[in-house]
Protein backbone atom coordinates (compact mmCIF):
# COMPACT_ATOMS: atom_id res chain seq x y z
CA UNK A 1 -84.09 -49.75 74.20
CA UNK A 2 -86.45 -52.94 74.52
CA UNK A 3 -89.38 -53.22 73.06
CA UNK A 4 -91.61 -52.88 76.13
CA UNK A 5 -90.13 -49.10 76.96
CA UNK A 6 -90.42 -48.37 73.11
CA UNK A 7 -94.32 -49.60 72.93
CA UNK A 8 -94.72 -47.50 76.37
CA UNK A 9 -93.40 -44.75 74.82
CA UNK A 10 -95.41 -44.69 71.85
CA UNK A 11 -98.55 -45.36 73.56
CA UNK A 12 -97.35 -42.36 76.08
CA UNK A 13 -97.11 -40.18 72.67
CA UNK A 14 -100.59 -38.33 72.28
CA UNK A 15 -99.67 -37.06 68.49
CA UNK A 16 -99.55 -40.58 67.37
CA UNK A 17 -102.59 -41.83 65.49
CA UNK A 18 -102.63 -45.04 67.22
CA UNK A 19 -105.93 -45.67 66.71
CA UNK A 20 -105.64 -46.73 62.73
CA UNK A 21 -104.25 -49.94 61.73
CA UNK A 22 -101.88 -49.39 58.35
CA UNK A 23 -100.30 -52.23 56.43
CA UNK A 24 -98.54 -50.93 53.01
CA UNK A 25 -98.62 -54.39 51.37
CA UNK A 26 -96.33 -55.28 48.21
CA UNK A 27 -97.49 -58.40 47.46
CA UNK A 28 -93.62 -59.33 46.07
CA UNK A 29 -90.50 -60.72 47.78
CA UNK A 30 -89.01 -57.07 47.94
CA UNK A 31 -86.40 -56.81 50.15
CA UNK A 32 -86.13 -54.35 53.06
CA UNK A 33 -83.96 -51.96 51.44
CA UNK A 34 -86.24 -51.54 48.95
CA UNK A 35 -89.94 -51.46 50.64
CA UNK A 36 -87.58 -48.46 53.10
CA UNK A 37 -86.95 -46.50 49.90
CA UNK A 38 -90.40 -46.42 48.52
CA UNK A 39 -91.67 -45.56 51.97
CA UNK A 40 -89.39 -42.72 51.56
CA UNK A 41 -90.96 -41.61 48.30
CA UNK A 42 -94.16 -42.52 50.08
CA UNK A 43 -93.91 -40.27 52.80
CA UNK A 44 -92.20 -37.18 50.72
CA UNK A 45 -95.30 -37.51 48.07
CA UNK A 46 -97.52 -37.01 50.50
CA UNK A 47 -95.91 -34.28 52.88
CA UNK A 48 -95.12 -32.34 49.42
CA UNK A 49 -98.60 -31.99 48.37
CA UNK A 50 -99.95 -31.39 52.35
CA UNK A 51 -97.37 -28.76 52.42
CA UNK A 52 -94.41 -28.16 50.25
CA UNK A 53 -91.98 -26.64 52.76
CA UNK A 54 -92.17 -29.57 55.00
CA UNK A 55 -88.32 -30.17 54.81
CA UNK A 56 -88.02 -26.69 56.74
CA UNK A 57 -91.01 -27.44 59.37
CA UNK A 58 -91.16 -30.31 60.83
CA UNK A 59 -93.55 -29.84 62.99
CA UNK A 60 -96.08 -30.29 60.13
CA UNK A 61 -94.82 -33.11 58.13
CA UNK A 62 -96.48 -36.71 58.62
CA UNK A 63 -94.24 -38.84 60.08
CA UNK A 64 -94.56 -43.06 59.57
CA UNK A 65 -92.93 -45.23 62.26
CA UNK A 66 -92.79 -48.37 59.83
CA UNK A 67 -92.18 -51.93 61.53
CA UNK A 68 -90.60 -53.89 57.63
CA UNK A 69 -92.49 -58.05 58.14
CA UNK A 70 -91.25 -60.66 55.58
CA UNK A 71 -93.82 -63.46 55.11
CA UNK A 72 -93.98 -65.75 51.74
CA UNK A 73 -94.64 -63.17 48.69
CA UNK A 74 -95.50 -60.28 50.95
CA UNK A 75 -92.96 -57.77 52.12
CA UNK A 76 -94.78 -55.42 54.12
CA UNK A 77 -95.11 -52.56 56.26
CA UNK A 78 -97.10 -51.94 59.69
CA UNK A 79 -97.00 -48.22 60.04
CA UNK A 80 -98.13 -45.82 63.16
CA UNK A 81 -99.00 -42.41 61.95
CA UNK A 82 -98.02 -39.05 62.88
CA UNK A 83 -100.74 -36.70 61.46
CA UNK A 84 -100.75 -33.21 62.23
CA UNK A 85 -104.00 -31.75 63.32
CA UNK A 86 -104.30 -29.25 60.80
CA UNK A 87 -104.74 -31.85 58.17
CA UNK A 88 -107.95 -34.25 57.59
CA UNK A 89 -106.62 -37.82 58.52
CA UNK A 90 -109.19 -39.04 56.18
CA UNK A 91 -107.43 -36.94 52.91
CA UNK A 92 -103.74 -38.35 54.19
CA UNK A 93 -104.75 -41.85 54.02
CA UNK A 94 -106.25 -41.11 50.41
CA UNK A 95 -103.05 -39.40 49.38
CA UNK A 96 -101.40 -42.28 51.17
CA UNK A 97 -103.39 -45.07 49.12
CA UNK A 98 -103.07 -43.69 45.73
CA UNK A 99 -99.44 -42.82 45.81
CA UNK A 100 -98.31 -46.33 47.05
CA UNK A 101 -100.57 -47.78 44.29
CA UNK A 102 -98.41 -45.40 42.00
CA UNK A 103 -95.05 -47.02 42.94
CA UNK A 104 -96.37 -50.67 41.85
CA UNK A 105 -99.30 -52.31 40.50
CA UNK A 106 -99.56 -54.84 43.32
CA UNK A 107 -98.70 -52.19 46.15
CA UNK A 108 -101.89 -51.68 48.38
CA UNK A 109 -102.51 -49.62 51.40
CA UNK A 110 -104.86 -51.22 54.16
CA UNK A 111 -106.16 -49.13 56.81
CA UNK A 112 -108.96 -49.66 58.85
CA UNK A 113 -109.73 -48.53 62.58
CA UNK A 114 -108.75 -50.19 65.76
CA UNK A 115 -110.44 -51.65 68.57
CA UNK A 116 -107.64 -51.21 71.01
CA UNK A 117 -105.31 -48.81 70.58
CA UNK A 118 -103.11 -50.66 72.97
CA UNK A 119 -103.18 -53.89 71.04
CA UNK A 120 -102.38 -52.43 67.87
CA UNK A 121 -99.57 -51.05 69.03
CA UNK A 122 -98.45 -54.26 70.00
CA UNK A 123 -99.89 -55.91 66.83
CA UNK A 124 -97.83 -53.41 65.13
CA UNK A 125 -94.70 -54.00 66.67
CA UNK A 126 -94.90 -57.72 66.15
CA UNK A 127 -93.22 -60.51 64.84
CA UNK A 128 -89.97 -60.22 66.92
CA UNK A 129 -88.91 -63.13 69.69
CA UNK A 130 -86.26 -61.13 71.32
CA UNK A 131 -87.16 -58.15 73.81
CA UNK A 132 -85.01 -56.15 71.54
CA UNK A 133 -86.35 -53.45 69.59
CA UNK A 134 -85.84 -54.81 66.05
CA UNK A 135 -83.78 -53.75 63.38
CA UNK A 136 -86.61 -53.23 61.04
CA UNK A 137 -87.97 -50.39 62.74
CA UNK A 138 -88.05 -47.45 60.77
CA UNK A 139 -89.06 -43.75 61.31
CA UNK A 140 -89.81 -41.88 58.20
């Protein structure tokens, strides 16, 4: 898939909160492997105390679509949200914040809202010079 169908498609999605801008910054030189797995924990800390059957539903677990970016002492995460509508988005992102903070000291979680929903889609999906979707694309 290139990266132009997979932004359409995302943009096409209506459940996607694409709308908030969501960095999970470490702070360290991490590597990818490791920022994936405490995304992981992320995202199962938070769908366990939203709902604890979440395994068996999936229709109401938050989902991340996580886009891993290297720079110089910051490994970090762009991430699109999947939020159900029977939870606040407002209470996620809280949940969201202080767990990440829980898995390191340095680990913070920026969100803030958009002005375009189109550009940060892009903005999320940057930082690749092929057309390629890139391997550091992860859904969680």
């Amino acid at each position: 898939m290139f990266k132009q169908d997979l932004i359409k498609e995302i943009l096409k999605d209506k459940r996607l909160d694409k709308d908030l801008v969501v960095v999970a910054n470490t702070y360290q030189n991490i590597s990818n492997e490791e920022l994936i797995k405490k995304l992981n924990l992320l995202n199962s800390f938070v769908n366990k105390k939203l709902f604890r059957y979440f395994q068996k539903y999936p229709d109401k677990r938050v989902m991340f679509i996580c886009n891993i970016e290297r720079v110089r002492n910051n490994t970090h995460s762009h991430i699109i949200l999947r939020i159900p509508k029977k939870y606040d988005r407002n209470y996620v992102l809280k949940l969201m914040s202080d767990y990440f903070r829980k898995l390191g000291d340095r680990f913070i979680l920026f969100n803030e809202k958009a002005n375009s929903e189109i550009a940060n889609v892009i903005y999320s999906l940057k930082g690749h010079h092929s057309n390629y979707v890139p391997e550091k694309l992860v859904v969680i």
